[in-house]
N, C-alpha and C. Protein backbone atom coordinates (compact mmCIF):
# COMPACT_ATOMS: atom_id res chain seq x y z
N UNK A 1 45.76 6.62 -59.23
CA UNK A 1 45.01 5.90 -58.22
C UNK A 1 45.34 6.49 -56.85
N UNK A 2 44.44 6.84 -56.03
CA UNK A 2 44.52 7.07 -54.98
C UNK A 2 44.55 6.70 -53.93
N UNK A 3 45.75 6.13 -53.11
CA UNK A 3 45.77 5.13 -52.56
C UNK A 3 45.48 5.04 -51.00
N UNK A 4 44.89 6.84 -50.78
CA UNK A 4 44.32 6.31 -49.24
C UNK A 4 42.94 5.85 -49.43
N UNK A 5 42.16 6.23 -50.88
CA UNK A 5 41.37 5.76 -50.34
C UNK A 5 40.98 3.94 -50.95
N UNK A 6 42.29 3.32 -51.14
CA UNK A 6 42.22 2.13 -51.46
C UNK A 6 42.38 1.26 -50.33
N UNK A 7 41.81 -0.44 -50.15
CA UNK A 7 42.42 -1.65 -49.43
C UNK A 7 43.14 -2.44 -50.08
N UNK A 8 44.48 -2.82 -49.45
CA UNK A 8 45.49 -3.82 -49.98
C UNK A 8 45.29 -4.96 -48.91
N UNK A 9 45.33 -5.98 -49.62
CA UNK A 9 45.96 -7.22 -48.83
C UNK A 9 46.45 -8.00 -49.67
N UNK A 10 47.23 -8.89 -49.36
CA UNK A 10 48.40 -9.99 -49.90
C UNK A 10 47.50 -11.36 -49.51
N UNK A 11 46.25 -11.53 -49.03
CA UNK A 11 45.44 -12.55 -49.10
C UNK A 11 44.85 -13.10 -49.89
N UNK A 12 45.23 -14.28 -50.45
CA UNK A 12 44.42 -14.82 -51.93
C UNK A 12 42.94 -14.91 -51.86
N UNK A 13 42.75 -15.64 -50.59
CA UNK A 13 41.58 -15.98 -49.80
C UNK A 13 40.59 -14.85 -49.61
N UNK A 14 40.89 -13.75 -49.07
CA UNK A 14 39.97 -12.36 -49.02
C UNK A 14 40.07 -11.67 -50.31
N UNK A 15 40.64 -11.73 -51.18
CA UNK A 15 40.60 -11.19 -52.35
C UNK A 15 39.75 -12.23 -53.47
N UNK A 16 39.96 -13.28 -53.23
CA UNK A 16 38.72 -14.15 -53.95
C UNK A 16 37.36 -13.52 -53.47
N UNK A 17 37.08 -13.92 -52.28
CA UNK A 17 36.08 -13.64 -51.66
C UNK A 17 35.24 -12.40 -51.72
N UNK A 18 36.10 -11.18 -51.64
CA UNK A 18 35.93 -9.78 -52.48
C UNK A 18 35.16 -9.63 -53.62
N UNK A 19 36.06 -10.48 -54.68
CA UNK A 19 35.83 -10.26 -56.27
C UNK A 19 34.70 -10.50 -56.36
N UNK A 20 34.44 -12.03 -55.53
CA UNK A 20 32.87 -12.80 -55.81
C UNK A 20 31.90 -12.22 -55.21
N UNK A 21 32.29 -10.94 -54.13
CA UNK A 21 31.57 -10.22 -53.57
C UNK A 21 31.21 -9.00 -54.68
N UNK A 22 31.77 -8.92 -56.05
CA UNK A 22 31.66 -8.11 -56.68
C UNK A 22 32.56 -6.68 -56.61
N UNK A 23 33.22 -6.70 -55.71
CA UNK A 23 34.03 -5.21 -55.59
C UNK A 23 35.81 -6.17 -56.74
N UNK A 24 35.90 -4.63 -57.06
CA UNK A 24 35.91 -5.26 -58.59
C UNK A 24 37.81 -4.18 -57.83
N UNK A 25 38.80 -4.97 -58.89
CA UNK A 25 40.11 -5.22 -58.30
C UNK A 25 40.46 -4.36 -59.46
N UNK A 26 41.71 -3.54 -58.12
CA UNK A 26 41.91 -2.04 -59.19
C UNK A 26 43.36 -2.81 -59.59
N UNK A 27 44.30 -3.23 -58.88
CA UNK A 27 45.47 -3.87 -59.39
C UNK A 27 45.89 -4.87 -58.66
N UNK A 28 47.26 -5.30 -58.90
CA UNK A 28 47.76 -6.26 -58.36
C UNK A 28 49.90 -6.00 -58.43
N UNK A 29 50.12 -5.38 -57.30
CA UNK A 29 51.32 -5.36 -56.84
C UNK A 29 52.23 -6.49 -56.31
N UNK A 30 53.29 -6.36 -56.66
CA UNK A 30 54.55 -7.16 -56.57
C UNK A 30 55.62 -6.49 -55.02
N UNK A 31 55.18 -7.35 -54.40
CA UNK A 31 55.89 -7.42 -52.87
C UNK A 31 57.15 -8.03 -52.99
N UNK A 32 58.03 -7.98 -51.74
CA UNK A 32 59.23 -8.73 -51.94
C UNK A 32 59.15 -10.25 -51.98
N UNK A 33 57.93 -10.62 -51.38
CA UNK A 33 57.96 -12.01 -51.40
C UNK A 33 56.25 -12.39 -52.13
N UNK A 34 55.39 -11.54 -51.64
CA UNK A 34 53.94 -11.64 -51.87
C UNK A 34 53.52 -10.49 -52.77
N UNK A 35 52.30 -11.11 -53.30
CA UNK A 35 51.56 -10.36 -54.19
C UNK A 35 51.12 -9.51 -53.32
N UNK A 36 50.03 -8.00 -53.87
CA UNK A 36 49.29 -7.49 -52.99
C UNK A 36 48.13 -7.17 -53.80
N UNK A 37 46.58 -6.98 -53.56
CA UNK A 37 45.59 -7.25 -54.15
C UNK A 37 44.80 -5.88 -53.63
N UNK A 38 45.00 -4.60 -54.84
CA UNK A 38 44.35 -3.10 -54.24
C UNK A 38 42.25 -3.18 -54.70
N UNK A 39 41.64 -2.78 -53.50
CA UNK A 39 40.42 -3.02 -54.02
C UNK A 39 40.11 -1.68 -53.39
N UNK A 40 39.17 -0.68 -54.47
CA UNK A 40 39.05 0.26 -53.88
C UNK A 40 38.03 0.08 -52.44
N UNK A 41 38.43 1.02 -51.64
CA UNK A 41 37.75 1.08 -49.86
C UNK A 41 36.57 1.59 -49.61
N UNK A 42 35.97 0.88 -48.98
CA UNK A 42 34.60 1.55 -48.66
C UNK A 42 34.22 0.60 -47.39
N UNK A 43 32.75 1.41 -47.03
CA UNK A 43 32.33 0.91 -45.56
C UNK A 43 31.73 -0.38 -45.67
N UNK A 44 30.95 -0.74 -46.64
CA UNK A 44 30.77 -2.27 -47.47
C UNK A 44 31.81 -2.85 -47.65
N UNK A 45 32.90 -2.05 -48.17
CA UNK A 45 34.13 -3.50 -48.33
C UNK A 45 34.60 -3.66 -46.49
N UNK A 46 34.81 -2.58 -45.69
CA UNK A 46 35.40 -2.96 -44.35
C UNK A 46 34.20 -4.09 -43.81
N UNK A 47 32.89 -3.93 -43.98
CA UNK A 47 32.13 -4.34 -43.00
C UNK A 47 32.29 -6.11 -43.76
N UNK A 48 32.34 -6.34 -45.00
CA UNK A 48 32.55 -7.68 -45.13
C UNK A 48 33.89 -8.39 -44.70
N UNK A 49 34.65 -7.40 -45.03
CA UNK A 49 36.61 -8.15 -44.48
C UNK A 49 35.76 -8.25 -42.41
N UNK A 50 35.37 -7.37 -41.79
CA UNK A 50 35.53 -7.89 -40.78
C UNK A 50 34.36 -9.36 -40.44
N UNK A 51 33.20 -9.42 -41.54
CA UNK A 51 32.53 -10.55 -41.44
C UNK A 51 33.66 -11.98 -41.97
N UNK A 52 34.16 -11.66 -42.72
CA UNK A 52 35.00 -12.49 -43.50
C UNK A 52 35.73 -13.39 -42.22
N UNK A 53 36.83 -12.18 -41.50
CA UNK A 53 37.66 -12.62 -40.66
C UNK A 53 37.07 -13.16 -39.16
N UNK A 54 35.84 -12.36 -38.74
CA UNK A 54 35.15 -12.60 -37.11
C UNK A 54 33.95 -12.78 -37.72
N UNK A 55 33.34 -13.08 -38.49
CA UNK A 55 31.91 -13.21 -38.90
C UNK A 55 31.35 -14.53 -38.18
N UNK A 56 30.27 -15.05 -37.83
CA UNK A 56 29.26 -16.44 -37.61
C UNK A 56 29.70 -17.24 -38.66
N UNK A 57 29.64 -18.25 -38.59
CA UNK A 57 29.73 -19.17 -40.27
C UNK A 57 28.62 -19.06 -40.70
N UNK A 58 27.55 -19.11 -39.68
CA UNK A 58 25.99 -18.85 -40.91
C UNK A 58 25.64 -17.38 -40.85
N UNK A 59 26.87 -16.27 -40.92
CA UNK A 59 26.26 -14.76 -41.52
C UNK A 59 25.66 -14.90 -43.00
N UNK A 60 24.73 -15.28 -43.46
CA UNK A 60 24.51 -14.71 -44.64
C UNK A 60 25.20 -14.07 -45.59
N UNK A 61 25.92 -13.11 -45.03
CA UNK A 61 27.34 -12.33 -46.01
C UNK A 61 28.74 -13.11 -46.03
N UNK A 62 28.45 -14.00 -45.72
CA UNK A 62 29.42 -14.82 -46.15
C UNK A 62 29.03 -15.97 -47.38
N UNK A 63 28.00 -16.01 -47.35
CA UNK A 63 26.94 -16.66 -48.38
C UNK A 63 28.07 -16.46 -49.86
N UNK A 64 28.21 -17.34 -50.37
CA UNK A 64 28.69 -16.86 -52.27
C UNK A 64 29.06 -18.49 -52.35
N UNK A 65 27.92 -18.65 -54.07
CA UNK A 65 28.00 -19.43 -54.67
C UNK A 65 29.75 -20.19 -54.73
N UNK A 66 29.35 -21.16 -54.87
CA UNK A 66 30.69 -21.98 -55.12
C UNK A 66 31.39 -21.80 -56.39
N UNK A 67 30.64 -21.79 -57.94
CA UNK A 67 30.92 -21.73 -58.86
C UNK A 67 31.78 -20.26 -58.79
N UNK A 68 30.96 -19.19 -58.46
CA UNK A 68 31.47 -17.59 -58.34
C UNK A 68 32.85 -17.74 -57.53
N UNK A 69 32.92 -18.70 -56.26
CA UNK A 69 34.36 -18.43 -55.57
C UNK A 69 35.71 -19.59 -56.60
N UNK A 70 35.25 -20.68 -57.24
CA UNK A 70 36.19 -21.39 -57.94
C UNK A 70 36.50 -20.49 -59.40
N UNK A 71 35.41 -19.61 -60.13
CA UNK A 71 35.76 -18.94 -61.60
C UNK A 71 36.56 -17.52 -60.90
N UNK A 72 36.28 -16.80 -59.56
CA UNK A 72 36.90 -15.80 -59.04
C UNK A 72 38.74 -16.30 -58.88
N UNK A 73 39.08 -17.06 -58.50
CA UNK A 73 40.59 -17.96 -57.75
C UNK A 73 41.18 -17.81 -58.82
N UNK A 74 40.22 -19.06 -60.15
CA UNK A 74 40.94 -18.89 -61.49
C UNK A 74 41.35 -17.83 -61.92
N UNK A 75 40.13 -16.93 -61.85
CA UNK A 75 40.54 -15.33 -62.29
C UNK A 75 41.54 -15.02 -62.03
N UNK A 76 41.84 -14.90 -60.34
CA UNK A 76 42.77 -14.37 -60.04
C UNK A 76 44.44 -15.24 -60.36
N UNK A 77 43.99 -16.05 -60.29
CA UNK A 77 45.45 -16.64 -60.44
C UNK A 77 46.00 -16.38 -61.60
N UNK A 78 45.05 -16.24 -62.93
CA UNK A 78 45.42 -16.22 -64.59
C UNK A 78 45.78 -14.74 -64.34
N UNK A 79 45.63 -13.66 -63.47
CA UNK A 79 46.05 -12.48 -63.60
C UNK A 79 47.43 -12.36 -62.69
N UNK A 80 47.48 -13.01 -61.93
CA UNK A 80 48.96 -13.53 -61.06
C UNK A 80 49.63 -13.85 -61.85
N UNK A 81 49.88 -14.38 -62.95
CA UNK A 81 51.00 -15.07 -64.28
C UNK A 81 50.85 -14.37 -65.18
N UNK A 82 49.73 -13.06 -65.57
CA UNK A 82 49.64 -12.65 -66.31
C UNK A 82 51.21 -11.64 -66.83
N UNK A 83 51.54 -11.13 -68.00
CA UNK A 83 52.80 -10.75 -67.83
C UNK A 83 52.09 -9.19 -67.65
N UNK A 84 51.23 -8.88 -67.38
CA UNK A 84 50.77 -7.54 -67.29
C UNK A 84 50.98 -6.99 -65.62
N UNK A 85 51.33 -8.14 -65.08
CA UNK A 85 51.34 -7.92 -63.43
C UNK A 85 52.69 -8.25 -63.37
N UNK A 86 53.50 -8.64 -64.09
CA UNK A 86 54.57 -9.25 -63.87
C UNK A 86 55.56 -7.94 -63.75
N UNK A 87 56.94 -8.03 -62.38
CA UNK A 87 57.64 -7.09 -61.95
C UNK A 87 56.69 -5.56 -61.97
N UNK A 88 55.95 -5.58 -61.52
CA UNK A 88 55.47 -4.57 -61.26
C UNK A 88 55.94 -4.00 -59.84
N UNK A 89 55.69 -2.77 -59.41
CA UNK A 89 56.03 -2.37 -57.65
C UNK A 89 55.23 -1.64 -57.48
C-alpha cells in the first residue's frame, strides 16, 4: 500500500461518513491511544472531508441516507473488535 497516496484519520465520524460516501476503506491501524482509518486519496475524497468539516448544512454532499450512515458505524465498529485489526501498527 502506498501510503502517500493514501488519507488517514483517527475520526469515527469522517470515516463513517466516507464509507457511506462509498470510498471504500483500505485498513484500519492501531495508534497509541486511537484507531486510524486509511482511505485511499483523491480530489473527491479531499473536496468532501473539506465539505464535511466547513461545508453549509444544506450542501447537498453532505446529503447520505440515515440507514447508509447507522449500517456504515456498525460496519465500522464490528471491524474495530474484529481480531483481524487487532494489535496491528
Amino acid at each position: 500500500m502506498d501510503e502517500n497516496k493514501n488519507y488517514s484519520t483517527s475520526s469515527l465520524n469522517l470515516a463513517t461518513f466516507l464509507c457511506a460516501k462509498e470510498f471504500k476503506l483500505l485498513d484500519i491501524k492501531n495508534g497509541s491511544r486511537r484507531k486510524t482509518f486509511i482511505f485511499e486519496d483523491s480530489d473527491r475524497l479531499k473536496n468532501l472531508i473539506r465539505i464535511f468539516n466547513f461545508g453549509e448544512v444544506s450542501d447537498p454532499e453532505l446529503m447520505v441516507n440515515a440507514r447508509d450512515i447507522l449500517q456504515m458505524l456498525r460496519n465500522l465498529k464490528a471491524k474495530l473488535y474484529n481480531s483481524e485489526y487487532h494489535n496491528r501498527e
